[in-house]
Protein backbone atom coordinates (compact mmCIF):
# COMPACT_ATOMS: atom_id res chain seq x y z
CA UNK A 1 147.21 -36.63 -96.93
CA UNK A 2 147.17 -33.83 -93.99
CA UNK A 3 145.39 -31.76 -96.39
CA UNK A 4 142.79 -34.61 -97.73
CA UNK A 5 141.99 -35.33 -93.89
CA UNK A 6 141.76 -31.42 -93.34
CA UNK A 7 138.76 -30.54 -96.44
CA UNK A 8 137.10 -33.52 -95.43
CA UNK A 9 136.70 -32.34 -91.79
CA UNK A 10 135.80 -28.87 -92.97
CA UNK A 11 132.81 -30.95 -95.29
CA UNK A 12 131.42 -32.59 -92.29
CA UNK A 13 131.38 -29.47 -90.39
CA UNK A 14 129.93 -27.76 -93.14
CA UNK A 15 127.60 -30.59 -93.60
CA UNK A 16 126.46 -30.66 -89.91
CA UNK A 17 125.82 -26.72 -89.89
CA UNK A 18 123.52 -27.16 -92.56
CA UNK A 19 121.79 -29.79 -90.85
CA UNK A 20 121.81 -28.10 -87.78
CA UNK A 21 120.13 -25.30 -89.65
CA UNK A 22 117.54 -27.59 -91.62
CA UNK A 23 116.66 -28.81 -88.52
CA UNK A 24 116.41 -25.51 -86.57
CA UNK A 25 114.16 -23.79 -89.22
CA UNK A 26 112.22 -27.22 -88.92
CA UNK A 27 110.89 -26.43 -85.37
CA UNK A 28 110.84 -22.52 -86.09
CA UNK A 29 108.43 -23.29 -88.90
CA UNK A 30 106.33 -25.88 -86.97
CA UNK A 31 105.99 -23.17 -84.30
CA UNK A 32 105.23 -20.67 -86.97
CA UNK A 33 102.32 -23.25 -88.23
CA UNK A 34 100.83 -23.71 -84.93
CA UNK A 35 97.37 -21.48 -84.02
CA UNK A 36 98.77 -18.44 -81.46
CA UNK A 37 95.71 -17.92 -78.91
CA UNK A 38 96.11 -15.10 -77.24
CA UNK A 39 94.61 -14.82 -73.98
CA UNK A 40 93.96 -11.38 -71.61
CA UNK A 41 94.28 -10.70 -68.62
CA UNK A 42 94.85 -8.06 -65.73
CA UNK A 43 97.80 -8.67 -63.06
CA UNK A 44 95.74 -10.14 -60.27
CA UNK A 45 96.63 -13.52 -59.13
CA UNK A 46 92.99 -14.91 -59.83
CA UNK A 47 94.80 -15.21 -63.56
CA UNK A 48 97.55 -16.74 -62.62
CA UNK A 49 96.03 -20.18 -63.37
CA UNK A 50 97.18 -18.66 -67.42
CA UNK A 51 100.71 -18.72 -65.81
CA UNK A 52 100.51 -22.03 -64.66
CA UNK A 53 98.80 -23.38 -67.93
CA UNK A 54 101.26 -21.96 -70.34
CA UNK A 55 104.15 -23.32 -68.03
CA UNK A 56 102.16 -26.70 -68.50
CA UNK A 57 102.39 -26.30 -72.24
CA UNK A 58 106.51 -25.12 -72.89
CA UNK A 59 107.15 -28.64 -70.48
CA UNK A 60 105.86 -30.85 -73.14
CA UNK A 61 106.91 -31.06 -77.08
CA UNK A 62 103.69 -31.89 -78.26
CA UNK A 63 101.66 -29.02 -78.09
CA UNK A 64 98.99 -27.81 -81.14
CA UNK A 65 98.87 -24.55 -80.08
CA UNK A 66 101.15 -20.84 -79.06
CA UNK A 67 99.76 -19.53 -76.07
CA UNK A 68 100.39 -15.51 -75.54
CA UNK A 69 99.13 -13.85 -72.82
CA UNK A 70 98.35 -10.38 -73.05
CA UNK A 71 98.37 -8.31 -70.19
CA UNK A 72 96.01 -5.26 -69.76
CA UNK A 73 95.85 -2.37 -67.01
CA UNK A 74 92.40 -2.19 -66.77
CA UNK A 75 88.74 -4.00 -67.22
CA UNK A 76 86.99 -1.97 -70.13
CA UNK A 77 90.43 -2.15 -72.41
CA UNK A 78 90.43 -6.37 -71.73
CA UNK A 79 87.08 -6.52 -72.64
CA UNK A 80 86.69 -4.15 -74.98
CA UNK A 81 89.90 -6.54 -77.20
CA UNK A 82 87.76 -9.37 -76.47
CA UNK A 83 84.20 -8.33 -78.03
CA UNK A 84 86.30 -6.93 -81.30
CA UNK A 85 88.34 -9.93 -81.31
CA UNK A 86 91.72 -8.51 -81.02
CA UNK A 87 92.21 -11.13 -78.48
CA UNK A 88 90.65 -15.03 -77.90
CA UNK A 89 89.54 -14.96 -74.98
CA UNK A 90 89.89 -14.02 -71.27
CA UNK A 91 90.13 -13.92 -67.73
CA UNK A 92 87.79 -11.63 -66.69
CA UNK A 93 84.82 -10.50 -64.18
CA UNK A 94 82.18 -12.84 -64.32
CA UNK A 95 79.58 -10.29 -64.87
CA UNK A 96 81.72 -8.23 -67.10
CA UNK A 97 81.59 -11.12 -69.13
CA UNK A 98 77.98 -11.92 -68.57
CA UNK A 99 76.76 -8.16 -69.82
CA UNK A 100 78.65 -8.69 -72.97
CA UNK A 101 76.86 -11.85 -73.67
CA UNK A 102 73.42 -10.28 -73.04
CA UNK A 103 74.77 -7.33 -75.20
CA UNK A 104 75.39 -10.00 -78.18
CA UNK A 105 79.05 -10.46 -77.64
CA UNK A 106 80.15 -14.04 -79.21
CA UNK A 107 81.59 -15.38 -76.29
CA UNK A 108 81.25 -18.37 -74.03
CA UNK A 109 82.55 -19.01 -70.14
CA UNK A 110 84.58 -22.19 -70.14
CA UNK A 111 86.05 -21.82 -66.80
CA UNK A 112 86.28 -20.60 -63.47
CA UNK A 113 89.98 -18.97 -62.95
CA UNK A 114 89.80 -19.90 -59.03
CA UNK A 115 87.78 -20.65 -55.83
CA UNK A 116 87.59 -18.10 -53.26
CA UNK A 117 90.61 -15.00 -52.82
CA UNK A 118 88.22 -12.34 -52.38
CA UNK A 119 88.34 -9.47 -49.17
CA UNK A 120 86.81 -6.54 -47.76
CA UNK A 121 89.65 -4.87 -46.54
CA UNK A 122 89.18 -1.16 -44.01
CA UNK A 123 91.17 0.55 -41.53
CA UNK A 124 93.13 -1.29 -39.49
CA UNK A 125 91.68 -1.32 -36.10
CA UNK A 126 88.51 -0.97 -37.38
CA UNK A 127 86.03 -3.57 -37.63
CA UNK A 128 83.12 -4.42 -38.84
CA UNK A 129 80.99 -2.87 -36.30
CA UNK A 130 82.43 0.27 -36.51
CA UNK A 131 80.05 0.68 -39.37
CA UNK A 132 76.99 2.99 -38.71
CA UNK A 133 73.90 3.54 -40.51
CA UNK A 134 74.57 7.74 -39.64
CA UNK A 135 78.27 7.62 -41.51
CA UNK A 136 78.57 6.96 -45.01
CA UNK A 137 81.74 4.74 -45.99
CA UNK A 138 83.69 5.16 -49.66
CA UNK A 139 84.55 1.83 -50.62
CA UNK A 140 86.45 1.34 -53.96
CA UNK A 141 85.43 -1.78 -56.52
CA UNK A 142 87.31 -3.01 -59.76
CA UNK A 143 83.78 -1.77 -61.39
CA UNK A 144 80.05 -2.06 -60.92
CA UNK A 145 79.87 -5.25 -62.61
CA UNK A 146 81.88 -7.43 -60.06
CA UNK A 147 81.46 -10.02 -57.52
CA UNK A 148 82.96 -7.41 -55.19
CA UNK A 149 80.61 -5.16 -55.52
CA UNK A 150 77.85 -7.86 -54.67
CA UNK A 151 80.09 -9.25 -51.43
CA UNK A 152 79.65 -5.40 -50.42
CA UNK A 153 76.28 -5.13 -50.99
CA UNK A 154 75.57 -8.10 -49.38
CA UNK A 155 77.60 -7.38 -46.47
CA UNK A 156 75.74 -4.09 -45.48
CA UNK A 157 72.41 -6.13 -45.87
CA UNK A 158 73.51 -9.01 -43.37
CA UNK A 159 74.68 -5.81 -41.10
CA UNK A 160 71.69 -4.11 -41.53
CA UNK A 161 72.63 -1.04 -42.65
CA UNK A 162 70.93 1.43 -44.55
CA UNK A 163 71.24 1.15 -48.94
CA UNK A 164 73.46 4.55 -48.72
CA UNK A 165 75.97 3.93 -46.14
CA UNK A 166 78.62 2.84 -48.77
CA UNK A 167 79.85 5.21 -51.30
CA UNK A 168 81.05 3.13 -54.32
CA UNK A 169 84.13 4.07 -56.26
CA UNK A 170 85.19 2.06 -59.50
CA UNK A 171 89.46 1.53 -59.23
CA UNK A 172 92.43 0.10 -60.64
CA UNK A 173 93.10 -2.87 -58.27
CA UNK A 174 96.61 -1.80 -57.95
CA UNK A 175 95.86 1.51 -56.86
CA UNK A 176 93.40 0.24 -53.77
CA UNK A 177 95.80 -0.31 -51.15
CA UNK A 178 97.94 3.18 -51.56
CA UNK A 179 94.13 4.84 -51.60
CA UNK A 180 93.44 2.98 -47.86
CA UNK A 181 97.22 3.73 -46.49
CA UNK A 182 96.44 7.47 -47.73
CA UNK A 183 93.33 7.64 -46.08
CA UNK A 184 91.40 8.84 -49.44
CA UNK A 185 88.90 5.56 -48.36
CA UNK A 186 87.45 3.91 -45.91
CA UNK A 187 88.22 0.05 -47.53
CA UNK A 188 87.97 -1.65 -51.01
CA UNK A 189 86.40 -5.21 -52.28
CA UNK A 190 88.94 -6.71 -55.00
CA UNK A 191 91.10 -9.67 -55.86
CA UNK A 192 94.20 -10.97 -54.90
CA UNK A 193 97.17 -9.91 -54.11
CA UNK A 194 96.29 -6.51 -53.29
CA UNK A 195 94.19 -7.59 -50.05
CA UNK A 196 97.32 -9.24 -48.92
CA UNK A 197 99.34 -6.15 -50.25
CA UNK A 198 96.62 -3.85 -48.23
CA UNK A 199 98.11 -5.36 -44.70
CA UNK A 200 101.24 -5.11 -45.52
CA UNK A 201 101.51 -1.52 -46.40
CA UNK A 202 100.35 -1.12 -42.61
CA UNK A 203 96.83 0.45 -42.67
CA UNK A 204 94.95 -2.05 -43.82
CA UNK A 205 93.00 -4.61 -42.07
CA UNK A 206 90.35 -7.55 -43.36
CA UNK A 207 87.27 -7.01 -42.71
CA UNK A 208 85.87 -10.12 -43.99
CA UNK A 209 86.20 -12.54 -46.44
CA UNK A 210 84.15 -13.06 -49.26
CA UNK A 211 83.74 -17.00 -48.21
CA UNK A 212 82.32 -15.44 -45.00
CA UNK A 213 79.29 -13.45 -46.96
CA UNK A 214 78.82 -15.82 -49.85
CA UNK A 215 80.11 -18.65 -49.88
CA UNK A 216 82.50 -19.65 -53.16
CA UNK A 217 80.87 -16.55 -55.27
CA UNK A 218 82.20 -17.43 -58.38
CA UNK A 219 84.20 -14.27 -59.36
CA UNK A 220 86.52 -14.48 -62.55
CA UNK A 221 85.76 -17.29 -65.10
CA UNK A 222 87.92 -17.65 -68.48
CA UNK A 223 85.74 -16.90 -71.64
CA UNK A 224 86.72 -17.44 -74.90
CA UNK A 225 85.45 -16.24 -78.25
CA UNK A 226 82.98 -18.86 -79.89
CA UNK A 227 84.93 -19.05 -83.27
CA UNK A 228 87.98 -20.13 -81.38
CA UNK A 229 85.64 -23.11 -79.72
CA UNK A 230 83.98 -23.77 -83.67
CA UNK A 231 86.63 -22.87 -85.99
CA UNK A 232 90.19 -24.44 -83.76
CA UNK A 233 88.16 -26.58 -81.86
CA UNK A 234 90.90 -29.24 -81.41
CA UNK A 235 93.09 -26.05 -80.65
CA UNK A 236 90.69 -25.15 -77.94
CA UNK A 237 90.66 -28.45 -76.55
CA UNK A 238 94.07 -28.82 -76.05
CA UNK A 239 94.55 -25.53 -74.63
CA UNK A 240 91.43 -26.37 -72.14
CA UNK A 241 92.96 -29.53 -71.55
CA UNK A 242 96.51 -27.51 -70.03
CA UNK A 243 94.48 -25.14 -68.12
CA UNK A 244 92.82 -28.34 -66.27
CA UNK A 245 95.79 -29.65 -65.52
CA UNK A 246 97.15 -26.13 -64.42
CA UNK A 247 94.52 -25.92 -62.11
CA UNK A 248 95.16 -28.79 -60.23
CA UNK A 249 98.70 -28.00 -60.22
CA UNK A 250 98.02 -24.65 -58.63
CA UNK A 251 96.99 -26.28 -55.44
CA UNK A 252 100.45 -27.19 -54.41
CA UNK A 253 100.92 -23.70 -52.75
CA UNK A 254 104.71 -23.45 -53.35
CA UNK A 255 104.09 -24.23 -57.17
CA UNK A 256 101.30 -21.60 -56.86
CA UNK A 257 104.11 -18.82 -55.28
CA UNK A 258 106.74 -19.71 -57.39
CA UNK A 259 104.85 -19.49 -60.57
CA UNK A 260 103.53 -16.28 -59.48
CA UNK A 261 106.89 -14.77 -58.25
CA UNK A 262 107.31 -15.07 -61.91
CA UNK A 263 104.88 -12.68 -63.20
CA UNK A 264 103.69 -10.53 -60.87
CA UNK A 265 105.91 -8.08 -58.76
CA UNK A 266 105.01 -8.43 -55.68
CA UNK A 267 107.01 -9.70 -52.99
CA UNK A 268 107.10 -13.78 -51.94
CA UNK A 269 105.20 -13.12 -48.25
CA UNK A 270 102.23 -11.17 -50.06
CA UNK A 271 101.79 -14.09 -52.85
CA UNK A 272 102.37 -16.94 -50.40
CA UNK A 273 99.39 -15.16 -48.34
CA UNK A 274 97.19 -14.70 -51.58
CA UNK A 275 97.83 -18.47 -52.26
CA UNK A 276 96.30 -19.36 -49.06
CA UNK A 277 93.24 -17.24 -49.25
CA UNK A 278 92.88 -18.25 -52.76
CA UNK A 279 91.71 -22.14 -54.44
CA UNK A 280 92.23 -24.14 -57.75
CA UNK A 281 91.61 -27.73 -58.22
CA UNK A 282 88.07 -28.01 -60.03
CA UNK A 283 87.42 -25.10 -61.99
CA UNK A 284 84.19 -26.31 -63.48
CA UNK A 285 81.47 -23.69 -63.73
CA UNK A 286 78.49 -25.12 -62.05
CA UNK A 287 74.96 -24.29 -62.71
CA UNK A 288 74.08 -23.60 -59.01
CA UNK A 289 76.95 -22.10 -58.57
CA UNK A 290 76.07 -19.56 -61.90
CA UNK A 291 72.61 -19.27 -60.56
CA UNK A 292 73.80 -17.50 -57.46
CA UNK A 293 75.58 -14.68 -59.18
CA UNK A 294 73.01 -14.46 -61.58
CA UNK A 295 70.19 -14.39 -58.57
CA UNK A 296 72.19 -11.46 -56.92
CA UNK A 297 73.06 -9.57 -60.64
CA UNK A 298 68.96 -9.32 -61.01
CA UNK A 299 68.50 -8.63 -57.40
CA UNK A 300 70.42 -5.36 -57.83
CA UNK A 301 69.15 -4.69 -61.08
CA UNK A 302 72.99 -4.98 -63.13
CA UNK A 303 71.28 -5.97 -66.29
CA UNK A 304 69.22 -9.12 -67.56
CA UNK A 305 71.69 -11.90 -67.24
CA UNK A 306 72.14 -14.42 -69.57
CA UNK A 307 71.02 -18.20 -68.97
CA UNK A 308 73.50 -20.61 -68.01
CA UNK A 309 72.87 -22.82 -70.66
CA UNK A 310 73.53 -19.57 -73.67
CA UNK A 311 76.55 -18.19 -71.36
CA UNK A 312 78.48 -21.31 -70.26
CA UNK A 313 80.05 -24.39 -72.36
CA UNK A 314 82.12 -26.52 -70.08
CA UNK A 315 82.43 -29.38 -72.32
CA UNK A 316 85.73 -28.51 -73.00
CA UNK A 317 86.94 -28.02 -69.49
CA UNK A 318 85.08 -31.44 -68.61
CA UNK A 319 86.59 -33.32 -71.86
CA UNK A 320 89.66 -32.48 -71.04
């Protein structure tokens, strides 16, 4: 009898392994049959909306799609995977984005990735009337094609200064504030958190804000690929849809640093600074707001920028 009782406890066991199993392999090949977009991006905080929308995603069971984000050190190697199609789509430079479009890349802006969390940063205790029109200034920018080389430009016009007083140096965002504390320039434009990280290496000091020069430039903007949009579009809805919600999400400030703490390496203090100089909510791209940049790109003669209406598709932002 002890043995009877004994095999038929091993069979249930046995039995409840295998469905165990079954049921494991079940989810691993659902996940396997779900569309993977993978998104790029460089470690400034201005993507961390990506962080919050994938975090959006793994909290719910119902999701159509894998999101992997793939991280990359610099702005030609992002965009560069984009226009092949190594990778789905971005967050990226605006304009970066807008000379690949004029260039014939098959890409569309879907998004802004944020509001505001640009700075000029220079010496500290030096200000912005320090600046002469007899001194020329080396100022470091993420690369021509940027919002923060416009707020620069712009900023020496409102000053008044002469069109060579600022030397311009294209740099690795991460490499901006050691360049300042090592005196090897006289300030940088760029994203967050290295403005915050720039005062609190000790010789740094904000100049301005980019609010201050131009109000809400729009800056980065998530782009994706146009056969994603036409080929997965209820994919790309539902990944839109999570970035929406991310967005709105990210303007609780502690949800903002803690999701950040998560992927980026800088300390709490810097991040919880970046997350007040920086904005979520509505990330709709807005065709006044499109105009400006575009006004300023053909002001200083970038390239031919594309129209809003053949660069931008927010339907998918907006439907979601």
């Amino acid at each position: 009898m002890k043995k009877l009782l004994y095999s038929m406890l091993v069979l249930l066991i046995l039995i409840s392994g295998c469905s165990n199993n079954n049921t494991s392999n079940e989810r691993s090949n659902h996940q396997a049959d779900k569309k993977t977009i993978k998104i790029g991006y460089l470690p400034i905080t201005h993507a961390a909306n990506l962080m919050m929308t994938k975090k959006v995603l793994e909290s719910r069971s119902n999701g159509n799609y894998n999101l992997e984000l793939v991280r990359f050190n610099n702005w030609p190697d992002l965009m560069d995977a984009l226009n092949s199609g190594r990778i789905d789509g971005a967050s990226t430079l605006i304009e970066l984005a807008m000379k690949s479009k004029q260039k014939g890349s098959p890409i569309k802006a879907a998004a802004l990735g944020h509001h505001e969390g640009n700075v000029i940063m220079g010496q500290k205790g030096k200000s912005v009337e320090d600046l002469h029109n007899h001194n020329n200034y080396s100022f470091a920018i993420p690369h021509r094609y940027s919002t923060h080389y416009l707020l620069l430009e712009e900023m020496r016009k409102q000053l008044k200064l002469d069109h060579n007083t600022f030397d311009y140096h294209e740099m690795a965002p991460a490499e901006m504030p050691a360049a300042l504390n090592e005196n090897r320039i006289a300030g940088y434009s760029v994203a967050e958190p290295f403005g915050a990280l720039g005062e609190k290496l000790g010789k740094g000091h904000t100049l301005k804000h980019g609010s201050e020069i131009i109000p809400d430039a729009y800056c980065c903007a998530l782009v994706l690929r146009e056969d994603l949009i036409n080929n997965q579009h209820d994919v790309a809805q539902q990944f839109m849809t999570d970035y929406k919600k991310a967005g709105y999400q990210m303007t609780d400030k502690s949800k903002s640093v803690d999701v950040m703490s998560k992927h980026f390496k800088q300390d709490d203090k810097v991040l919880a600074q970046s997350a007040e100089w920086t904005s979520y909510g509505d990330l709709t791209i807005e065709e006044d707001g499109y105009q400006k940049i575009t006004e300023l790109v053909q002001e200083h003669k970038l390239f031919t920028a594309p129209s809003y209406k053949s660069f931008v598709d927010s339907s998918l932002y907006k439907e979601g």
